[in-house]
Protein backbone atom coordinates (compact mmCIF):
# COMPACT_ATOMS: atom_id res chain seq x y z
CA UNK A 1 6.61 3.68 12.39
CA UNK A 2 2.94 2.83 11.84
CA UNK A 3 4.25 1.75 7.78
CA UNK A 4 6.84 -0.38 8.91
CA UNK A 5 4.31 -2.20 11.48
CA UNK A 6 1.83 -2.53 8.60
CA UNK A 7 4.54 -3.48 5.47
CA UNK A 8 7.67 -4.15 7.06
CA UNK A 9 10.97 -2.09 7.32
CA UNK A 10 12.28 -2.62 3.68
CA UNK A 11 8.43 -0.93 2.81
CA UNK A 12 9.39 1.84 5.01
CA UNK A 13 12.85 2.19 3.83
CA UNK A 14 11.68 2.28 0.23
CA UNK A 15 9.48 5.30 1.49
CA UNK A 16 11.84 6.72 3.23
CA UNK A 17 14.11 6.82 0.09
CA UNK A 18 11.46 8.79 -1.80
CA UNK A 19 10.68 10.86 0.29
CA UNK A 20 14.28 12.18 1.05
CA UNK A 21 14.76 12.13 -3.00
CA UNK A 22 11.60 14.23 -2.88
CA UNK A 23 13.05 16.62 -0.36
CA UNK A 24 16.69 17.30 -1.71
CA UNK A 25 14.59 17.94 -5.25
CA UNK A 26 12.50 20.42 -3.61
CA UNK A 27 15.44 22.09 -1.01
CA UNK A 28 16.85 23.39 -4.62
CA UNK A 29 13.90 25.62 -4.86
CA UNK A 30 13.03 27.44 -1.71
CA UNK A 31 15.01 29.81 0.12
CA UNK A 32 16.78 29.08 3.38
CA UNK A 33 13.97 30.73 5.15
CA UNK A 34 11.57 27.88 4.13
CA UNK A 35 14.30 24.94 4.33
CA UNK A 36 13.86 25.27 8.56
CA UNK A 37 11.22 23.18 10.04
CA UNK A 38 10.45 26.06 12.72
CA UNK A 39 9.54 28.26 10.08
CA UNK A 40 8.66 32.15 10.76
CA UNK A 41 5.08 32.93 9.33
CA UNK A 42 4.80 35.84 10.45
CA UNK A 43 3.52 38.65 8.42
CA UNK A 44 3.02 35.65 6.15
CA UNK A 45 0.39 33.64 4.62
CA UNK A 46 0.61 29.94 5.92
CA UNK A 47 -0.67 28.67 2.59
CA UNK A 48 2.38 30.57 1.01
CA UNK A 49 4.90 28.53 3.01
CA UNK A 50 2.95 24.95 2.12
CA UNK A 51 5.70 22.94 1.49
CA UNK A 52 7.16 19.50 1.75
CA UNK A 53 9.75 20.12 4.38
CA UNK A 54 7.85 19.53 7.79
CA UNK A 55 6.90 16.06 6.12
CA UNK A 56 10.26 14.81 4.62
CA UNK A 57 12.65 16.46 6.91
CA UNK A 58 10.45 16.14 10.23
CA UNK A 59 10.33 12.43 9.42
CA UNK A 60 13.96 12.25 8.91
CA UNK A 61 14.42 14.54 12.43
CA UNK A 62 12.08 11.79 14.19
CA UNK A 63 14.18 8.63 12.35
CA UNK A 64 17.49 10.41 13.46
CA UNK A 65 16.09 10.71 17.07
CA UNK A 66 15.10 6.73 16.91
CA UNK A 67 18.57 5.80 15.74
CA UNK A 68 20.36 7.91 17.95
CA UNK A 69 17.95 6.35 21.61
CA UNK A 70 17.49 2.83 19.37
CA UNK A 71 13.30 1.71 18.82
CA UNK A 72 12.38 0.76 22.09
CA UNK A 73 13.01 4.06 23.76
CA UNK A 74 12.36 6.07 21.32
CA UNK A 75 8.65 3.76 20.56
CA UNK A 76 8.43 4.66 24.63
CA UNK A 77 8.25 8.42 24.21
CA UNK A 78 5.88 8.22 21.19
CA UNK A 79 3.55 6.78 23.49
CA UNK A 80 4.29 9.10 25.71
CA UNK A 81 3.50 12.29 23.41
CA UNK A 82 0.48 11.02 21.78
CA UNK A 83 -0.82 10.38 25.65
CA UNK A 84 0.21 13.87 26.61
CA UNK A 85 -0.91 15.77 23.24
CA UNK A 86 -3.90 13.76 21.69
CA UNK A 87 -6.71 15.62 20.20
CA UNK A 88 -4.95 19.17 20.06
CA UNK A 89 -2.26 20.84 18.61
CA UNK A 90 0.82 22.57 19.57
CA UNK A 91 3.17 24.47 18.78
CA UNK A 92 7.07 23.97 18.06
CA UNK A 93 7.89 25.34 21.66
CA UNK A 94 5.98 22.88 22.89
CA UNK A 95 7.10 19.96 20.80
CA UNK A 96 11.08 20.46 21.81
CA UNK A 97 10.36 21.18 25.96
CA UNK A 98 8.04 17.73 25.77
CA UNK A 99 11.05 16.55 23.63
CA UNK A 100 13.72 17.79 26.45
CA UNK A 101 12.48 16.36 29.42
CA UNK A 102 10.31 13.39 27.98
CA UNK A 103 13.94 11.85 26.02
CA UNK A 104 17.12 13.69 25.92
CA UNK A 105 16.87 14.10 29.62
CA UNK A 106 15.53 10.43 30.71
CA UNK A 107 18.51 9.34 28.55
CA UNK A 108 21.09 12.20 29.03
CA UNK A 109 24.39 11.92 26.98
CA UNK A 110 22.81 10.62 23.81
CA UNK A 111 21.22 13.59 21.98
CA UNK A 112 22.40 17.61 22.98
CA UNK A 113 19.96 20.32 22.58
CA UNK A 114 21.95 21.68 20.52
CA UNK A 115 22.10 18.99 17.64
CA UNK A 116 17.76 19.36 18.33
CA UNK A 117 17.73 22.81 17.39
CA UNK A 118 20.19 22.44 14.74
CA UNK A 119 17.37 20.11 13.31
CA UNK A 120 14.42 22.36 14.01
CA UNK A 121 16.22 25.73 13.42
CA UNK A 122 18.76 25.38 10.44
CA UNK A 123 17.85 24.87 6.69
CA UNK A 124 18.99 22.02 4.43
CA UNK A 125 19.90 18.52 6.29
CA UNK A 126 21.80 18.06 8.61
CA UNK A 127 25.66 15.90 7.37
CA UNK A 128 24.11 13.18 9.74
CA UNK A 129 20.43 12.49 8.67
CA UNK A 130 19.02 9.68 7.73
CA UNK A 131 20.12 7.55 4.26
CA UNK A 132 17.69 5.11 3.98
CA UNK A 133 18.41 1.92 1.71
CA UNK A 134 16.33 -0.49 -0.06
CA UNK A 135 17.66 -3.83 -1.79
CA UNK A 136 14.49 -3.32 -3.78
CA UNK A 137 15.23 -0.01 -5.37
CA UNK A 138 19.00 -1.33 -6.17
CA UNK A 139 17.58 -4.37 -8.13
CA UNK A 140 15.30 -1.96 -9.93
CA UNK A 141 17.95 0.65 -10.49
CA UNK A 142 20.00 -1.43 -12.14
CA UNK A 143 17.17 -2.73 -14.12
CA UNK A 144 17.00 0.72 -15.27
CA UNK A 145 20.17 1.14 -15.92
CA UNK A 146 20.94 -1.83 -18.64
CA UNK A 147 17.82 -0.64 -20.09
CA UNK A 148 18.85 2.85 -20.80
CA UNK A 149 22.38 1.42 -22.09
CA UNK A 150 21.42 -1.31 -23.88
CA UNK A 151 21.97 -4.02 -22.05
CA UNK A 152 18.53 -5.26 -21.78
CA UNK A 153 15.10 -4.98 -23.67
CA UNK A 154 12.05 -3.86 -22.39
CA UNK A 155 10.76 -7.45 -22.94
CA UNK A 156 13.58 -8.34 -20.55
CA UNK A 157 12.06 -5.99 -17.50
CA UNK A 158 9.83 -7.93 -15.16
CA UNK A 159 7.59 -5.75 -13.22
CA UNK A 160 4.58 -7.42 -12.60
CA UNK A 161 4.86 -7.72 -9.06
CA UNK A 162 6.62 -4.38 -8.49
CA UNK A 163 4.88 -1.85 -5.89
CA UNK A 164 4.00 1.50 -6.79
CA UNK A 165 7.60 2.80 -4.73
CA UNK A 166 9.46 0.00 -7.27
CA UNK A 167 7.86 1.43 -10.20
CA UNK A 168 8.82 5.46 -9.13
CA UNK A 169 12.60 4.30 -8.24
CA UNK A 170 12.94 2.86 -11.59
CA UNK A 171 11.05 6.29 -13.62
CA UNK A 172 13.60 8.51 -11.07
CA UNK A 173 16.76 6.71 -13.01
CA UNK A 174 15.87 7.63 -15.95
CA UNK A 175 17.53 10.98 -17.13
CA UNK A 176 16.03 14.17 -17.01
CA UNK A 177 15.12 14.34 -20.85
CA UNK A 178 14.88 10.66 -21.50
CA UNK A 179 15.10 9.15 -24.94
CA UNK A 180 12.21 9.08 -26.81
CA UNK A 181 12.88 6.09 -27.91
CA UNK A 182 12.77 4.63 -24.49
CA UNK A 183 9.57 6.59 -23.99
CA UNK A 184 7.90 4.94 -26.59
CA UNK A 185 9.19 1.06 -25.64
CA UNK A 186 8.23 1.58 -21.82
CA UNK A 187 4.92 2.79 -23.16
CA UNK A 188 4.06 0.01 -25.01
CA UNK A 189 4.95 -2.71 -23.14
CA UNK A 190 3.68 -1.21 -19.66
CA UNK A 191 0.78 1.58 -20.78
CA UNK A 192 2.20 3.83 -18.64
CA UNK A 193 0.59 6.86 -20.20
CA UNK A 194 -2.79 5.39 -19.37
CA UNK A 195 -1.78 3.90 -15.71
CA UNK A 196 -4.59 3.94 -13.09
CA UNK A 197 -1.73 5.02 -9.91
CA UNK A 198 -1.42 8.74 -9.90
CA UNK A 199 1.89 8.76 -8.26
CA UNK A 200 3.17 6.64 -10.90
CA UNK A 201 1.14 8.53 -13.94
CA UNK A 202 2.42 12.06 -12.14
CA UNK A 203 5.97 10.95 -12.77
CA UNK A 204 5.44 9.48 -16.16
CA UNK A 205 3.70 12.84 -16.98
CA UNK A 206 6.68 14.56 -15.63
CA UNK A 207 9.10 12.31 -18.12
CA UNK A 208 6.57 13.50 -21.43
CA UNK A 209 6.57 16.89 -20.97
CA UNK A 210 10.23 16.54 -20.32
CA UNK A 211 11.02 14.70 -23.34
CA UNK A 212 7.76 16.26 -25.61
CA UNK A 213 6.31 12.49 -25.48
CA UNK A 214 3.22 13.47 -27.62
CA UNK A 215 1.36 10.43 -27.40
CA UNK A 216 0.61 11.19 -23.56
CA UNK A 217 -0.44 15.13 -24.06
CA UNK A 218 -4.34 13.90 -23.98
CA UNK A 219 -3.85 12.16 -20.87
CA UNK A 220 -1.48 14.65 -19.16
CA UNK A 221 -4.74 17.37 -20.09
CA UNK A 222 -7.04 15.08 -18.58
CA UNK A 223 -4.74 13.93 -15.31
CA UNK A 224 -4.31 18.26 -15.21
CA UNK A 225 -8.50 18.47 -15.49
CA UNK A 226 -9.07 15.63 -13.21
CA UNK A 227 -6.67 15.35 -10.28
CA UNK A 228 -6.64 18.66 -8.41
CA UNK A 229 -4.05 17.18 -5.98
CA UNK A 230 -1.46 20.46 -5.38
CA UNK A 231 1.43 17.65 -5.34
CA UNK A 232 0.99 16.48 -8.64
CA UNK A 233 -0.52 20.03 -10.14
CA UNK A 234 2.09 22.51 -9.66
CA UNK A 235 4.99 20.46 -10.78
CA UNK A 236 3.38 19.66 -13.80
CA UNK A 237 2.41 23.43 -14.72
CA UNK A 238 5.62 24.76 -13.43
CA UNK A 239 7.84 21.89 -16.05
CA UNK A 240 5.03 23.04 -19.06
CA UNK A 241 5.70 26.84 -18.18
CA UNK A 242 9.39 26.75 -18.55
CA UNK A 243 9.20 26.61 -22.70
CA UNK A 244 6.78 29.06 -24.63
CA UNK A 245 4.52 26.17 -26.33
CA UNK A 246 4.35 24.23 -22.91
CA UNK A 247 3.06 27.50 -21.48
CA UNK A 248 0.31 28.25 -24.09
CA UNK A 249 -0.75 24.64 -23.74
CA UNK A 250 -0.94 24.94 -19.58
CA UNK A 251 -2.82 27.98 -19.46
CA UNK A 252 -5.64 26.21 -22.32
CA UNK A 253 -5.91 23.30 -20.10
CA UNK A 254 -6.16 25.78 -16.75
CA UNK A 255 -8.76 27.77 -18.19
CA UNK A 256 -10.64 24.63 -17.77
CA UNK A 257 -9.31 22.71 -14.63
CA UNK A 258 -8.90 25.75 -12.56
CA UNK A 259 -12.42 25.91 -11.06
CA UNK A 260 -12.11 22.23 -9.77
CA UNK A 261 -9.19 23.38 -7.56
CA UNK A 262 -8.27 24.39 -3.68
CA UNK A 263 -7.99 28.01 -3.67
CA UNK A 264 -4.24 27.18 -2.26
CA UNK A 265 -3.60 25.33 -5.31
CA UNK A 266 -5.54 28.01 -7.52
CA UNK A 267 -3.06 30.97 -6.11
CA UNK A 268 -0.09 28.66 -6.61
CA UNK A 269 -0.69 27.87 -10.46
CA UNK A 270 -1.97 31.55 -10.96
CA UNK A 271 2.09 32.97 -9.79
CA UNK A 272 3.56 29.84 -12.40
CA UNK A 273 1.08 31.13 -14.81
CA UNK A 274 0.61 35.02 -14.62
């Protein structure tokens, strides 16, 4: 809500877009225990359940709720909760009996508690959530597209006044091995193996290791040395670990980077890695 104040909705909606993208990706890989956004910890470590699933899919709970009351209501009882909560936390209890009596039953008929705890209590998404839709990422998309069949050069791609979302939508079409080929063209008319925006250089990273791009191994060591970020880290061990040379080469560059990490992220690369 805040981003779309700030940017504008077709800003949010590009965000949006990535970060359900993000989410589906990452629902692949954890088990339905993990996939529910009131999660049981106990007899568990917290930092072992770290994932990306109260971000993406509590956002996409709170953007259901605000198309299902419509923005003025729903901007009503934000107000309302940050009055009642500010400066402490709470817990998920909490959240849903403020949620209860503070929305679904000021505006009964709308929302059931039932579709709530279907939300909060279920893994995956639920058939209704949020698809969020950018104009934006279609013109890029298809930008990608005629590149990767031929229709256009690179010469032919304008990106200059693309935003770092634009620029990830258009990497995310490519396949999952790209073409070398391609790689190489992208990289020398854009430099994306030296790019300054980690989000960007993270994907990009993700595409050479992917494709065994050699010409960005020095900077994916560095970007591994440098950014101790457990977002960008862990995906880029866990793609190196899954061939033997890709492992050798991640535990060499951990040996080094590993001391300039969170202790979360140090326990995280040490299970990819052991």
């Amino acid at each position: 809500r805040i981003l779309e104040v700030l940017y504008g909705p077709n800003r949010r909606q590009m965000e949006a877009m990535l970060g359900k993208q993000n989410l589906l990706e990452e629902l692949k890989s954890l088990p339905e225990a993990d996939q529910i956004l009131h999660v049981n910890l106990k007899g568990r470590d917290p930092d072992d359940a770290f994932t990306g699933v109260p971000y993406e899919k509590g956002a996409l709970f709170l953007w259901w709720l605000k198309d299902k009351f419509g923005q003025e209501k729903f901007d009503r009882f934000l107000r309302s909760y940050f009055d009642s909560h500010a400066f402490r936390s709470i817990t998920t209890e909490t959240f849903v009996s403020f949620l209860q009596k503070s929305l679904l039953e000021v505006y009964p008929g709308i929302v059931s508690m039932d579709e709530v705890q279907r939300w909060i209590e279920s893994p995956g998404l639920p058939k209704d959530a949020p698809s969020p839709y950018s104009e934006n990422f279609k013109r890029v998309e298809t930008l990608a597209r005629s590149f990767l069949n031929g229709g256009i050069s690179v010469n032919e791609i304008d990106a200059k006044n693309w935003t770092t979302q634009e620029w990830l939508h258009f990497l995310k079409a490519f396949p999952e091995t790209p073409d070398l080929s391609k790689m190489k063209a992208l990289d020398d008319r854009f430099k994306l193996t030296n790019v300054g925006n980690s989000e960007i250089a993270f994907q990009w990273l993700m595409m050479a290791i992917r494709s065994n791009y050699e010409p960005a191994r020095s900077r994916l060591r560095d970007f591994l040395i440098s950014v101790g970020r457990r977002k960008f880290v862990r995906p880029l061990y866990a793609e190196l670990a899954k061939s033997p040379e890709g492992k050798r080469l991640a535990q060499e560059i951990y040996l080094q980077a590993r001391k300039g990490y969170h202790p979360i992220t140090q326990a995280s690369i040490d299970a990819i890695l052991k």
